[in-house]
Protein backbone atom coordinates (compact mmCIF):
# COMPACT_ATOMS: atom_id res chain seq x y z
CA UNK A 1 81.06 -109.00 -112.93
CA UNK A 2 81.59 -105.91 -114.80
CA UNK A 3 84.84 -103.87 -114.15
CA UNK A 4 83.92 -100.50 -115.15
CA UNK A 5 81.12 -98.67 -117.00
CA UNK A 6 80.36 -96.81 -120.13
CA UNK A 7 80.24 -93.54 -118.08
CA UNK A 8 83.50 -94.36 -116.29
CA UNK A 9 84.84 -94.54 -119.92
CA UNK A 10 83.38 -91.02 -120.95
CA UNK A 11 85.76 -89.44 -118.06
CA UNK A 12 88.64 -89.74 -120.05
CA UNK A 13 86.12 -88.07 -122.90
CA UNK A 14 85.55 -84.63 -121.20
CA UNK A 15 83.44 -83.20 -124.42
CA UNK A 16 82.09 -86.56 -125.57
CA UNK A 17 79.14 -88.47 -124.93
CA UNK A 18 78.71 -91.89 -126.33
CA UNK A 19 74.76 -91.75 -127.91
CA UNK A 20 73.44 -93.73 -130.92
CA UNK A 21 73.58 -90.67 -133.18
CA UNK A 22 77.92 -90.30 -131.96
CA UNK A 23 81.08 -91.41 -133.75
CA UNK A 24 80.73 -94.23 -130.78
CA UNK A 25 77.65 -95.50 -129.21
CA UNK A 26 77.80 -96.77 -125.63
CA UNK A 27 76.50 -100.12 -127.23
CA UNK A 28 79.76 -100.15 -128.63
CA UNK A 29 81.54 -98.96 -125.56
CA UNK A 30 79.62 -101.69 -123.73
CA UNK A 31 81.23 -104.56 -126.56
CA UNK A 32 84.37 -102.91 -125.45
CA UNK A 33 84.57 -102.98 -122.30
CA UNK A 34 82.72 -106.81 -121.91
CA UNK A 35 85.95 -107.54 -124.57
CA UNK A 36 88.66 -106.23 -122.75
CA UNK A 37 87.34 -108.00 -119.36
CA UNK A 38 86.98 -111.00 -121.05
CA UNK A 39 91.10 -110.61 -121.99
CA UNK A 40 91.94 -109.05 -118.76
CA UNK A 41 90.32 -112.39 -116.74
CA UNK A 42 92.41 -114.17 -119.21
CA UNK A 43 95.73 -112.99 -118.09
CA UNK A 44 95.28 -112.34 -114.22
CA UNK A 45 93.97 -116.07 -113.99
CA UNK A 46 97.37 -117.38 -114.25
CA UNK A 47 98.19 -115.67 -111.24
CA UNK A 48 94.93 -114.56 -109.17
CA UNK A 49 91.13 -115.87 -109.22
CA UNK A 50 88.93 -113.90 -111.72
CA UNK A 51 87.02 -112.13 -111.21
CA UNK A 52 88.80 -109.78 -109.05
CA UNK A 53 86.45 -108.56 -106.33
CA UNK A 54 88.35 -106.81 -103.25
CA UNK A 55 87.75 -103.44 -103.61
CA UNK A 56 91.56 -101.49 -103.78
CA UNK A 57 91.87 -104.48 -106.36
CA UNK A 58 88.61 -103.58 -108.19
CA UNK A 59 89.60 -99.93 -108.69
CA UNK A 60 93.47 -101.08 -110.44
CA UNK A 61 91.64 -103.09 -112.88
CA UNK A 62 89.04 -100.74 -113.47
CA UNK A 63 91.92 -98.01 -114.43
CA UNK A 64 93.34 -100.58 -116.36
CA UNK A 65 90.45 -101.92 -118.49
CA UNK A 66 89.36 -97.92 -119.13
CA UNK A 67 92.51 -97.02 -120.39
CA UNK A 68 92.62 -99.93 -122.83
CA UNK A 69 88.82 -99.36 -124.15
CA UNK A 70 89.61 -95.41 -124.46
CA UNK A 71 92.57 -95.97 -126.29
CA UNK A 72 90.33 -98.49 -128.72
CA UNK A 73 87.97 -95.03 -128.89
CA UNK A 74 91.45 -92.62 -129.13
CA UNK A 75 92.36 -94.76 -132.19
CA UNK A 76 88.91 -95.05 -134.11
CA UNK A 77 87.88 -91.28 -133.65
CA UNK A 78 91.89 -90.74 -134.97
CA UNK A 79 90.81 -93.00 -138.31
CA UNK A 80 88.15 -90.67 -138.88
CA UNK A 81 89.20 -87.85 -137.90
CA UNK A 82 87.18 -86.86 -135.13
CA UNK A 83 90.21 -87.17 -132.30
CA UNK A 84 90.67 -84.73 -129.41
CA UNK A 85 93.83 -82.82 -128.56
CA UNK A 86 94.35 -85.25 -125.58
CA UNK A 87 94.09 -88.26 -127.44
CA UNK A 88 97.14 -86.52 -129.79
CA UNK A 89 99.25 -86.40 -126.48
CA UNK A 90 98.30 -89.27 -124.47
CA UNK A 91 99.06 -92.90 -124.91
CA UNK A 92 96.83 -94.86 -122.67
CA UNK A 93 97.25 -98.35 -124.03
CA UNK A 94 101.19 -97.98 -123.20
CA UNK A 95 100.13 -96.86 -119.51
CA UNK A 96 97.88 -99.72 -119.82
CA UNK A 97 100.56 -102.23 -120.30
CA UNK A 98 102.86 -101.13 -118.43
CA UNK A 99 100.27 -101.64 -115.40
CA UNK A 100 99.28 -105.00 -115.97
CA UNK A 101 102.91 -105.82 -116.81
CA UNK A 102 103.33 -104.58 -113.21
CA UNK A 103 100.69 -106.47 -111.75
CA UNK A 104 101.77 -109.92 -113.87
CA UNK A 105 105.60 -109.79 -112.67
CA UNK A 106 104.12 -109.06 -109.08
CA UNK A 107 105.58 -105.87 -108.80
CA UNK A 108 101.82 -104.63 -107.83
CA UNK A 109 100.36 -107.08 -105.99
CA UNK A 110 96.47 -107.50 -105.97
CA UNK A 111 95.49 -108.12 -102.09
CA UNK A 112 92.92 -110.85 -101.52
CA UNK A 113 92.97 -112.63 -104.85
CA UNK A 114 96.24 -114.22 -104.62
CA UNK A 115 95.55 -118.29 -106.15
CA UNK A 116 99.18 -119.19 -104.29
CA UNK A 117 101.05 -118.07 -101.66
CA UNK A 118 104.47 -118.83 -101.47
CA UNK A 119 106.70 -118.63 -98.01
CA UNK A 120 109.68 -119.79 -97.51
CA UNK A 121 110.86 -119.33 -93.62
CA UNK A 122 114.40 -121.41 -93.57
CA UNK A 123 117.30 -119.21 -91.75
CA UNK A 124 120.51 -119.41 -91.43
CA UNK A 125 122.90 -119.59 -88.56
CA UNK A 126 122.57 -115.82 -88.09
CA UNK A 127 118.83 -116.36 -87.90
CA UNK A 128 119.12 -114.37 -91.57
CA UNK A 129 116.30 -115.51 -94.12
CA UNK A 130 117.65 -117.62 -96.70
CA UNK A 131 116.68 -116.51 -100.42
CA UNK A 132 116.44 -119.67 -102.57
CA UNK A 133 118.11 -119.33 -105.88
CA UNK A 134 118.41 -121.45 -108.82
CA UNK A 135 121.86 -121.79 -110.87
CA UNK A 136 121.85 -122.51 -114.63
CA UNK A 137 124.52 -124.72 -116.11
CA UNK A 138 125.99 -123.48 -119.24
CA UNK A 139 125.28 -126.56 -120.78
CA UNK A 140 122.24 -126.58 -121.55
């Protein structure tokens, strides 16, 4: 199941189209974006089942995967010169990361995908919840 598209990709392209006679075909835009799902699946199957498919889910991954292909495309129309003035001001692989860092700490949680769900309902005498915690020794 694909994430995104090659015309979802061109958004963040305003003046550039991806055809065969182009710095970057949509072929290669395609290889992309099929690549960066591939490594995206990788990493949210630790915590979620892949592929994601609830909608408000789909449209954080989508985000996600674009940003990382058009940085690819920000960094190989850079190498030859061919870069736009936002690609000299934006940094979409960081915003990338720090998105699926988010969503891999569980700081963004993905709704319907979840593979475990943890609760933990024990109270206290004040009818408080009580928040497990684990102590280290320093011997170790």
């Amino acid at each position: 199941m694909a994430y995104a598209t090659v015309d979802e990709v061109e958004y963040y392209f305003q003046k550039q189209d991806f055809g065969a006679s182009d710095p970057i075909s949509s072929t290669q835009v395609q290889f992309m974006l099929d690549s960066w799902e591939a490594l995206l699946n990788r990493r949210l199957s630790a915590i979620y089942t892949v592929p994601i498919t609830d909608a408000d889910d789909l449209k954080i991954v989508k985000e996600i995967q674009c940003k990382y292909v058009a940085a690819d495309i920000d960094d190989i129309l850079k190498n030859i010169g061919k870069f736009s003035v936002d690609s000299k001001i934006r940094d979409l692989r960081k915003e990338a990361d720090a998105k699926l860092d988010k969503i891999l700490k569980r700081e963004i949680l993905l709704s319907s995908t979840n593979k475990t769900t943890v609760s933990y309902r024990k109270l206290n005498d004040d009818g408080e919840a009580i928040v497990p915690s684990i102590k280290m020794e320093d011997n170790y």
